[in-house]
Protein backbone atom coordinates (compact mmCIF):
# COMPACT_ATOMS: atom_id res chain seq x y z
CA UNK A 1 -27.22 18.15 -59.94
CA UNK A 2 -27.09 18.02 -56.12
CA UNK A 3 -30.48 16.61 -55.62
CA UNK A 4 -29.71 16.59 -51.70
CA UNK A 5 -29.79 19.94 -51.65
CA UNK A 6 -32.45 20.57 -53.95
CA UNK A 7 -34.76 18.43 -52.14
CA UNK A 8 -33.77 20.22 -48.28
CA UNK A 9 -34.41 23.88 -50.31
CA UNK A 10 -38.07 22.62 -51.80
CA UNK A 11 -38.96 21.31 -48.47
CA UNK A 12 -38.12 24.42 -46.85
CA UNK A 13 -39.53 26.49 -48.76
CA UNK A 14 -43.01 24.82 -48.99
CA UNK A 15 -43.38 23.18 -45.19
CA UNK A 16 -43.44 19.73 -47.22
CA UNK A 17 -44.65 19.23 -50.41
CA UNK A 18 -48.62 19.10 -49.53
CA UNK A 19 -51.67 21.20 -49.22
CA UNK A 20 -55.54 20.60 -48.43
CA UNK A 21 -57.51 21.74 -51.93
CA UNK A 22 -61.36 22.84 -52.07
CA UNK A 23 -63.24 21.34 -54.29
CA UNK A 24 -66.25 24.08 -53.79
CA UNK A 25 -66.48 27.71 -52.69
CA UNK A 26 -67.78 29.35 -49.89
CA UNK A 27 -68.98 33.11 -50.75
CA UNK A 28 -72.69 33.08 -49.88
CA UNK A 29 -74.87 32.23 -47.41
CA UNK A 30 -75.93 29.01 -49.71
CA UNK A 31 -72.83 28.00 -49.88
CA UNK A 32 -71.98 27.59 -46.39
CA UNK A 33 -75.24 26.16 -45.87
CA UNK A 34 -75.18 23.44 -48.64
CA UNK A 35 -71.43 22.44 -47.90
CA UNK A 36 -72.29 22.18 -44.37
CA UNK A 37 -75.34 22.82 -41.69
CA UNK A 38 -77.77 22.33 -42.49
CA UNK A 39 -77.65 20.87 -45.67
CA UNK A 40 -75.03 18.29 -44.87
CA UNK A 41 -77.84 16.63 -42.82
CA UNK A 42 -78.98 15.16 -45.74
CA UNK A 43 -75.52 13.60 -47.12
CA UNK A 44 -75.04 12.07 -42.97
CA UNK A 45 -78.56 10.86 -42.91
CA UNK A 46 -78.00 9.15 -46.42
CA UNK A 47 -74.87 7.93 -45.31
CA UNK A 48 -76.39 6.76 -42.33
CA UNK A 49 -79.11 4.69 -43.66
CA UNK A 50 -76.55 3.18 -46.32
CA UNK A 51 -72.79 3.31 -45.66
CA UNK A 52 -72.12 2.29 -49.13
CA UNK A 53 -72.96 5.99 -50.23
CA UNK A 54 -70.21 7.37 -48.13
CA UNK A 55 -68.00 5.68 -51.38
CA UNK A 56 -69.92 8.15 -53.69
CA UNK A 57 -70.62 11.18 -51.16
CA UNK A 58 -67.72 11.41 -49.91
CA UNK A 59 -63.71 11.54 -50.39
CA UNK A 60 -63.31 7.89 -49.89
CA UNK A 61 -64.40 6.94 -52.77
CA UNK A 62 -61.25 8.24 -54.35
CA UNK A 63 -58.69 8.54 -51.20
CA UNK A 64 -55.53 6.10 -50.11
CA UNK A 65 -54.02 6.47 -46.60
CA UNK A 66 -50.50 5.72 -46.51
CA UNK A 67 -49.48 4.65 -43.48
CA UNK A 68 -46.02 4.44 -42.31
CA UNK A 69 -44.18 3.64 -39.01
CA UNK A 70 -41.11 4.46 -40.20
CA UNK A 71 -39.26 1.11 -39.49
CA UNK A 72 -37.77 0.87 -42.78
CA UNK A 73 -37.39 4.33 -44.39
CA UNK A 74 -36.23 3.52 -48.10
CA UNK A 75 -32.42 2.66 -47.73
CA UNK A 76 -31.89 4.65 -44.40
CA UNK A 77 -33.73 1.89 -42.24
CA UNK A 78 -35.47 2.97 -38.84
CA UNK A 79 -35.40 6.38 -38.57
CA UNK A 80 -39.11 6.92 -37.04
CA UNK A 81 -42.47 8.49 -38.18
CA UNK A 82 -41.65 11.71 -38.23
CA UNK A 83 -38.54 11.22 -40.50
CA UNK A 84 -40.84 9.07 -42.72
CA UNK A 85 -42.93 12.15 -43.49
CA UNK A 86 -41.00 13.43 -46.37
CA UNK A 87 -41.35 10.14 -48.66
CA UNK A 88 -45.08 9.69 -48.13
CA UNK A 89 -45.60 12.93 -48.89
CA UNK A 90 -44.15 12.67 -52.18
CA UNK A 91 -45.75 9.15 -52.77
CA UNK A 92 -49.07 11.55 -51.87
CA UNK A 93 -47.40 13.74 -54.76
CA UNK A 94 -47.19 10.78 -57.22
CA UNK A 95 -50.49 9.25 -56.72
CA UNK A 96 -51.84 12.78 -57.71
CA UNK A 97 -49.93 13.61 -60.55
CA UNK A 98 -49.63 10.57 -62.25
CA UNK A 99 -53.05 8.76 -61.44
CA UNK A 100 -55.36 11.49 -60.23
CA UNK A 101 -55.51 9.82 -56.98
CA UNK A 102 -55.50 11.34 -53.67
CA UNK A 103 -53.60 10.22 -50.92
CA UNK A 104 -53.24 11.38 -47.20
CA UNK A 105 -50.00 10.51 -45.64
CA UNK A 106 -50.26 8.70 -41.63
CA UNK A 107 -47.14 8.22 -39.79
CA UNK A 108 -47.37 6.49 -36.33
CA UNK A 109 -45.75 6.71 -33.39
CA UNK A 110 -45.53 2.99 -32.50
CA UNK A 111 -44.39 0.14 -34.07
CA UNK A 112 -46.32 -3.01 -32.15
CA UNK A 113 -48.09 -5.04 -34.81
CA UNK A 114 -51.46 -4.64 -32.67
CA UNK A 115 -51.34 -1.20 -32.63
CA UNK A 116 -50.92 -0.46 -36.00
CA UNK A 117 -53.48 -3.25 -37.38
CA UNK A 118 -55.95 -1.55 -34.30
CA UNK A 119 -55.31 2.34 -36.10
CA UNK A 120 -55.67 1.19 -39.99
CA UNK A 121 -59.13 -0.67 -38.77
CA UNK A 122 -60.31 2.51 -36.76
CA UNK A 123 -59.86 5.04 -39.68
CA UNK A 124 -61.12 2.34 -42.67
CA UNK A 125 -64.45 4.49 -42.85
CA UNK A 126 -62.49 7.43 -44.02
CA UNK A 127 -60.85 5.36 -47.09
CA UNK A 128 -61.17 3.91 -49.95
CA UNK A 129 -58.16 1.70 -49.96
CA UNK A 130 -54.52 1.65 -47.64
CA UNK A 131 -50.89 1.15 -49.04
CA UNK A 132 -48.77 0.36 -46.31
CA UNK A 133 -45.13 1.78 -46.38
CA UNK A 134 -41.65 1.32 -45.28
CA UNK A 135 -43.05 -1.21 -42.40
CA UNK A 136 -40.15 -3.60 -41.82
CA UNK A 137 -40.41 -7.20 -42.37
CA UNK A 138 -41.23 -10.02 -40.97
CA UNK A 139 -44.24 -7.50 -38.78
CA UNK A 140 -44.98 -6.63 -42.31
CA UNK A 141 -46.34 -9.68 -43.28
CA UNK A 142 -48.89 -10.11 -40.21
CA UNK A 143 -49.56 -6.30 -40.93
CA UNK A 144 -51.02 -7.33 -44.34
CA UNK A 145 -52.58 -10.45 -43.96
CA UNK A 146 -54.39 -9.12 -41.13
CA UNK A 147 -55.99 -6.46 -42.89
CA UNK A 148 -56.70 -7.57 -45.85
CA UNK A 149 -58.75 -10.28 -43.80
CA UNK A 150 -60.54 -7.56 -41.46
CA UNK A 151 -61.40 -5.05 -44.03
CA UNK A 152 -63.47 -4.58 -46.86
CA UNK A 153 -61.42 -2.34 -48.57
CA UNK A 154 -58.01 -2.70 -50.71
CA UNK A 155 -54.52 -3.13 -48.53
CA UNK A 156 -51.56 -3.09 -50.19
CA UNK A 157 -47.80 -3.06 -48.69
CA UNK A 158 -45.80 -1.29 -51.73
CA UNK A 159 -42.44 -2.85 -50.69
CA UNK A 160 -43.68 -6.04 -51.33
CA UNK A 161 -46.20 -5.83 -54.25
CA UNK A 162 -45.34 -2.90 -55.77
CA UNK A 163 -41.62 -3.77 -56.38
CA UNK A 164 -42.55 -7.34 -57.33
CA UNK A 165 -44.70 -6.36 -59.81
CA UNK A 166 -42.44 -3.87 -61.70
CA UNK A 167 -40.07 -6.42 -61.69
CA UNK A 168 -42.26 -9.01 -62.83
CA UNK A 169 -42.84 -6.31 -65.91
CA UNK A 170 -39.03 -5.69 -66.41
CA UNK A 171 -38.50 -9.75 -66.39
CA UNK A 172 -40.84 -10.27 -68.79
CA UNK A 173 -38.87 -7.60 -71.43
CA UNK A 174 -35.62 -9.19 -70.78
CA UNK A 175 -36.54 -12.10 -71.55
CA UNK A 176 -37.90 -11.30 -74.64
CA UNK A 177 -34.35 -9.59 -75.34
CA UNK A 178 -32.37 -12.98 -74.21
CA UNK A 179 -35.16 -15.32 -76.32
CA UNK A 180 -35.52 -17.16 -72.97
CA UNK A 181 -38.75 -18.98 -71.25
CA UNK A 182 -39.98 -17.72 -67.49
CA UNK A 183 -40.58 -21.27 -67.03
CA UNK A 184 -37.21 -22.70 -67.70
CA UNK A 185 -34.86 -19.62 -66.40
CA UNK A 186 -32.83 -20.11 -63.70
CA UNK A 187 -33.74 -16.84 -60.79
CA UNK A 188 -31.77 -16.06 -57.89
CA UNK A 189 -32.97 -13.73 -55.22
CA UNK A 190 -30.80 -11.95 -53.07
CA UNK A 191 -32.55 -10.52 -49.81
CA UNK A 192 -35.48 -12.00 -48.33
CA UNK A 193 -37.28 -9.39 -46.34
CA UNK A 194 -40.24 -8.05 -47.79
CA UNK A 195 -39.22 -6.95 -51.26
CA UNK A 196 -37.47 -10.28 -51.76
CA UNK A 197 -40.31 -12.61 -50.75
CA UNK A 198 -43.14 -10.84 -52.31
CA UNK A 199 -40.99 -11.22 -55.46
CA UNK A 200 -40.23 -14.51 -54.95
CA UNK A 201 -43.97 -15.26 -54.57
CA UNK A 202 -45.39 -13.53 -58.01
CA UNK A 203 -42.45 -14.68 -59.85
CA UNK A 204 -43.53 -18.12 -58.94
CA UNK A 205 -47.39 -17.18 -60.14
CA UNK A 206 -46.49 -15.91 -63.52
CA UNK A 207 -44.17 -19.35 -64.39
CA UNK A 208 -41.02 -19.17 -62.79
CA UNK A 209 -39.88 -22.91 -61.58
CA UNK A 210 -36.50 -22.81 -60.45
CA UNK A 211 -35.89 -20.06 -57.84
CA UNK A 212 -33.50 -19.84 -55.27
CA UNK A 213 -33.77 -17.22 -52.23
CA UNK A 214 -30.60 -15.94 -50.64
CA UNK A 215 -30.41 -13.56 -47.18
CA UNK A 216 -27.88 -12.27 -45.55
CA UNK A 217 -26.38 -15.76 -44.34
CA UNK A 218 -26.48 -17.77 -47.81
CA UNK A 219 -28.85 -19.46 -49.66
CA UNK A 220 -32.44 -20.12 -47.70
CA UNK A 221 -32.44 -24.45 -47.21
CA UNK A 222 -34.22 -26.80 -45.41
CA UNK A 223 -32.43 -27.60 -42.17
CA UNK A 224 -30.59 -23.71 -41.86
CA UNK A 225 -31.53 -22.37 -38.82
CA UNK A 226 -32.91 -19.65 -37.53
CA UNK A 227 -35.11 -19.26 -40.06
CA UNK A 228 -38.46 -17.66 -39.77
CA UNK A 229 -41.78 -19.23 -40.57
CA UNK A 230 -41.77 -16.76 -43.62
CA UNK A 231 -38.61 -17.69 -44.71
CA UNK A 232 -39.69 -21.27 -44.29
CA UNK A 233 -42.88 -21.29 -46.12
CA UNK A 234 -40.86 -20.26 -48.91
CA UNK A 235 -39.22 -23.63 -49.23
CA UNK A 236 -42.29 -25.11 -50.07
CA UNK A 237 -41.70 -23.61 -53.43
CA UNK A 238 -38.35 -22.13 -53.59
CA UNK A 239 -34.62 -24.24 -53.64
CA UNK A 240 -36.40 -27.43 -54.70
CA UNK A 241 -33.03 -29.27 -54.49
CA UNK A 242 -32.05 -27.90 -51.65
CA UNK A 243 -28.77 -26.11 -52.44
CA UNK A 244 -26.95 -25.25 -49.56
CA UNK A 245 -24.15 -22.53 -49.14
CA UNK A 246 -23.91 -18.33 -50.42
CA UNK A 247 -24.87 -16.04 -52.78
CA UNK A 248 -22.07 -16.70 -55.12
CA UNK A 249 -22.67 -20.38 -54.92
CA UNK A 250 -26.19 -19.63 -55.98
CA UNK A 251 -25.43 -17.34 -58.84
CA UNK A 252 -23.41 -20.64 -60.74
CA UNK A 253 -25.73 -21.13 -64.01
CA UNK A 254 -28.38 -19.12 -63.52
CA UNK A 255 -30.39 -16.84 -65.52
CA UNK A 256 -31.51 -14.35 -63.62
CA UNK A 257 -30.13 -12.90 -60.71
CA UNK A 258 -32.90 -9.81 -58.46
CA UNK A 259 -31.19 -7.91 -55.41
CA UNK A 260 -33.09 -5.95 -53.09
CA UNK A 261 -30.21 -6.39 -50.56
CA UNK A 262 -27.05 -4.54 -50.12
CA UNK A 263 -24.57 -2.71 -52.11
CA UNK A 264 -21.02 -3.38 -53.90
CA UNK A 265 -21.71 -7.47 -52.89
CA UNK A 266 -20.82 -9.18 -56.07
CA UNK A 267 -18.21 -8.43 -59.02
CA UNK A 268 -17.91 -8.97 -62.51
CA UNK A 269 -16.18 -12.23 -61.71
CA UNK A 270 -19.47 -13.56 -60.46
CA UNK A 271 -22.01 -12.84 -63.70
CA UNK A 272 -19.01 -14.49 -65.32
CA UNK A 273 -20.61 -17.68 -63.55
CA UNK A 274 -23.88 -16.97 -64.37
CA UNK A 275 -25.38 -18.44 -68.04
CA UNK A 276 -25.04 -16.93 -71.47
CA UNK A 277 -26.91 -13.44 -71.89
CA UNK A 278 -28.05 -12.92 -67.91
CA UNK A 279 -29.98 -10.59 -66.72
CA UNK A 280 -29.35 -8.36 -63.73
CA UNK A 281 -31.40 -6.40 -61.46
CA UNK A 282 -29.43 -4.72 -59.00
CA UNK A 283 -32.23 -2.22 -56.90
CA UNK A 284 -30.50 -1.98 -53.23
CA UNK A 285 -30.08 1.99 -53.29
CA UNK A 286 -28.30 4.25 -53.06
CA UNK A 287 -25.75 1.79 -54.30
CA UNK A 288 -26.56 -1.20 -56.66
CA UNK A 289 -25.64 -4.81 -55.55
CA UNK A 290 -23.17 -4.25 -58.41
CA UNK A 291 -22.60 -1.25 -60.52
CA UNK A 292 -24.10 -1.58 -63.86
CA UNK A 293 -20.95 -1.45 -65.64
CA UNK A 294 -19.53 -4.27 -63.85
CA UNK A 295 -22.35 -6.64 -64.39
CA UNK A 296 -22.10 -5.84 -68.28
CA UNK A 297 -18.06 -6.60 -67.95
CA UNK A 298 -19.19 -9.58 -66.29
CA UNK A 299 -21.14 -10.56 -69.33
CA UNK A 300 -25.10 -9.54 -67.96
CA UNK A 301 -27.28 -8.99 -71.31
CA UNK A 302 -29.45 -7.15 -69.38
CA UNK A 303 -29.11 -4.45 -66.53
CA UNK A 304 -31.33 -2.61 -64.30
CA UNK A 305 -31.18 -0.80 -61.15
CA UNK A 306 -33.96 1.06 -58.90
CA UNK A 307 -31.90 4.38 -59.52
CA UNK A 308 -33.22 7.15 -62.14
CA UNK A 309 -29.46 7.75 -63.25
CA UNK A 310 -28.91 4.49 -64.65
CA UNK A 311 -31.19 3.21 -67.63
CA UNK A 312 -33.87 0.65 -67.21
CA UNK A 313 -34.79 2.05 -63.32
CA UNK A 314 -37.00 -0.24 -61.86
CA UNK A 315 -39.53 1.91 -59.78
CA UNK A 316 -42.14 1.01 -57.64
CA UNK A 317 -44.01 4.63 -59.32
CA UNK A 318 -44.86 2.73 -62.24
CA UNK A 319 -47.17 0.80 -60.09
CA UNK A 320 -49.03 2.12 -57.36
CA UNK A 321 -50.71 4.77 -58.53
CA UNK A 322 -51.91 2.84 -61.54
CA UNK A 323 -52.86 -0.32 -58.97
CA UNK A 324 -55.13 2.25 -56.89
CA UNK A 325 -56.97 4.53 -59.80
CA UNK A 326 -57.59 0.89 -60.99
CA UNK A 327 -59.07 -0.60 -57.32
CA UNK A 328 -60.69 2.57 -56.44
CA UNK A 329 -62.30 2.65 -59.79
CA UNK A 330 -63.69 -0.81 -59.82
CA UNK A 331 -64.81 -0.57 -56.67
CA UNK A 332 -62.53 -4.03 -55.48
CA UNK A 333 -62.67 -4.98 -52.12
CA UNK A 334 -58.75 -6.13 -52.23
CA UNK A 335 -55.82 -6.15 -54.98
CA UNK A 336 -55.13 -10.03 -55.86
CA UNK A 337 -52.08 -12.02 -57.40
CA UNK A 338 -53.90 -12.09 -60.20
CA UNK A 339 -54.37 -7.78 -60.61
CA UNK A 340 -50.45 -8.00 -60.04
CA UNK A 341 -49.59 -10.15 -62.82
CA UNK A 342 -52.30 -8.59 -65.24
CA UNK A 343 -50.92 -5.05 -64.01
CA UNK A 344 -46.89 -6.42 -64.96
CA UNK A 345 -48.22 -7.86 -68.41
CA UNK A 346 -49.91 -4.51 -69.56
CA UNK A 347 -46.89 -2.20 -68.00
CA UNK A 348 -44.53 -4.61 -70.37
CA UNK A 349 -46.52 -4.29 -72.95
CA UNK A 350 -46.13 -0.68 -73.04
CA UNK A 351 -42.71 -1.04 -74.39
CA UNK A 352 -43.70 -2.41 -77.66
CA UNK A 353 -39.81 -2.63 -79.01
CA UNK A 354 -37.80 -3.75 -75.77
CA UNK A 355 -34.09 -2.88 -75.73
CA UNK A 356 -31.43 -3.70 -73.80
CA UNK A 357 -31.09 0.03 -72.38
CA UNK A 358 -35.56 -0.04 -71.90
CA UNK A 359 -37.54 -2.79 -70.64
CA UNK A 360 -39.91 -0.56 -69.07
CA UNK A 361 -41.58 2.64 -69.96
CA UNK A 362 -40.89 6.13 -68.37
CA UNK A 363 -42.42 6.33 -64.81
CA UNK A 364 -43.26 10.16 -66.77
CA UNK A 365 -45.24 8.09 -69.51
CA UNK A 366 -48.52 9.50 -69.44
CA UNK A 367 -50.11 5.78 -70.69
CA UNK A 368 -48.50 4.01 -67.42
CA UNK A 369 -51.39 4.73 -64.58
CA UNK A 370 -54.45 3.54 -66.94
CA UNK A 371 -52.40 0.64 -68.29
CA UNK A 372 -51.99 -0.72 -65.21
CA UNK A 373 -55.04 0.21 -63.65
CA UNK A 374 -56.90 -1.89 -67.07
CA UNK A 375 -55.80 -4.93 -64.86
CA UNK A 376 -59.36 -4.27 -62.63
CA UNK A 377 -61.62 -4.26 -65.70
């Protein structure tokens, strides 16, 4: 199926894919007088007296901004806000259908880190939590930790925690498949913008000791330079020996290897260096580090990819939404390491029977938002 096309015709047809939905009626006179002046004055004055209620009174209580600055646009890169509408609409789509949850997309016309930490402070009131989106790294970073710092409510940057929790979920499968440890494996990374760090970082949490973080000019070492203070911190717990070289070096004996990089970059030649029954998870889109039949040539036990045409798709949808219902529900001033990891553990453990062609359940599964969302109780 052309799903190019498909897409431009839905969008065309609909303006988008969204639409503002009352939740009451106005026919009569009471109506209009109970959903606004004057007796509105009592939900303000409430509100007023104890901002607190506005969680209860109000939409916050169950409404995620997305904001966006279109800096890193899935894939495409930076293509600006307006060409960022189209995904956070349909990440507004998903956290409705699949978690109940609703979700107002924001794209921004600037990309200064003051600005946008200045805008997601000045409309806080209105929400009950904030997933950031397709911000480019390293201004992602500051983004966050900013945030989460100023504000009493959740912040979450999907392209970091999102994708390192669903891999986190599909690791913990595969390794059941490959009767392997998380604390003795062997894990290369390759890309270390936001996606690869955040991975790098909850990998370490849940056990992984021996990790090794590749970019786009080899393997991340002490001495390298240019190197950002990012990157850097990372040494504190990643390359303990302090391997030097590239990606292929890297790959020699290891267990594991995670790409959230570039396409067509290694062969079959180099899982043939990796150890005995590796596992692969090739998610640069549209095209895979390396094509899931040539990792299996290569001798990977495991594959996955972050594409739906593939098996074993490792989507950021079987997160988010569940993360948020979850937060919103509790009430949770922030979404920790430790909701991450519980949130991987219960999405793995929805595939009770792992298999080399499933390590994680269907992003359709109708189990996957209040499984993950059981990691705020």
């Amino acid at each position: 199926m052309d799903y190019n096309t498909r897409a431009l015709e839905l969008h065309k047809k609909h303006m988008g894919k969204l639409a503002v939905a009352s939740l009451t009626t106005v026919t009569s006179k009471e109506d209009l007088s109970t959903i606004y002046t004057p007796g509105v004055a009592a939900v303000s004055k409430a509100i007023g007296e104890d901002k607190s209620l506005a969680r209860t009174l109000t939409m916050k209580g169950r409404t995620v901004a997305i904001v966006s600055d279109g800096s890193a646009i899935l894939g495409l890169g930076n293509l600006g806000p307006e060409a960022a509408m189209p995904v956070m609409e349909g990440k507004a789509v998903l956290f409705k259908e699949l978690a109940g949850v609703d979700a107002i997309p924001l794209c921004i016309d600037t990309q200064d880190t003051e600005e946008i930490i200045t805008f997601v402070k000045q409309i806080a009131p209105s929400f009950g939590g904030v997933n950031l989106e397709d911000i480019s790294a390293p201004r992602c970073f500051e983004i966050e930790r900013r945030l989460k710092a100023e504000l009493d409510i959740p912040i979450f940057h999907d392209d970091q925690h999102g994708t390192a929790t669903v891999v986190l979920a599909g690791l913990l499968n595969s390794l059941k498949l490959v009767g392997k440890s998380i604390d003795t494996i062997s894990v290369v990374i390759n890309g270390a913008g936001a996606a690869g760090i955040a991975i790098a970082k909850l990998l370490i949490h849940a056990g992984v000791q021996h990790l090794i973080l590749c970019d786009s000019k080899g393997i991340i070492s002490k001495g390298r330079d240019g190197l950002n203070s990012d990157k850097e911190a990372m040494l504190e717990s990643t390359n303990l020996s302090n391997m030097t070289g590239g990606l292929h070096d890297a790959l020699q004996k290891s267990d594991v290897f995670i790409g959230v990089s570039a396409g067509d970059i290694l062969k079959a030649a180099d899982i043939e260096t990796m150890n005995t029954d590796a596992i692969v998870l090739a998610m640069a889109n549209p095209t895979p580090e390396i094509m899931p039949e040539e990792a299996l040539k290569g001798g990977a036990k495991v594959v996955g990819t972050g594409r739906s045409d593939f098996p074993n798709q490792v989507n950021n949808a079987l997160v988010f939404p569940g993360l948020f219902k979850g937060a919103l529900a509790s009430g949770s001033k922030d979404i920790t390491t430790t909701h991450l990891t519980k949130a991987a553990q219960y999405l793995a453990d929805l595939v009770e029977a792992p298999t080399t062609g499933q390590i994680l359940p269907d992003v359709l599964d109708p189990r996957v938002a209040d499984a993950v969302a059981k990691a705020f109780e």
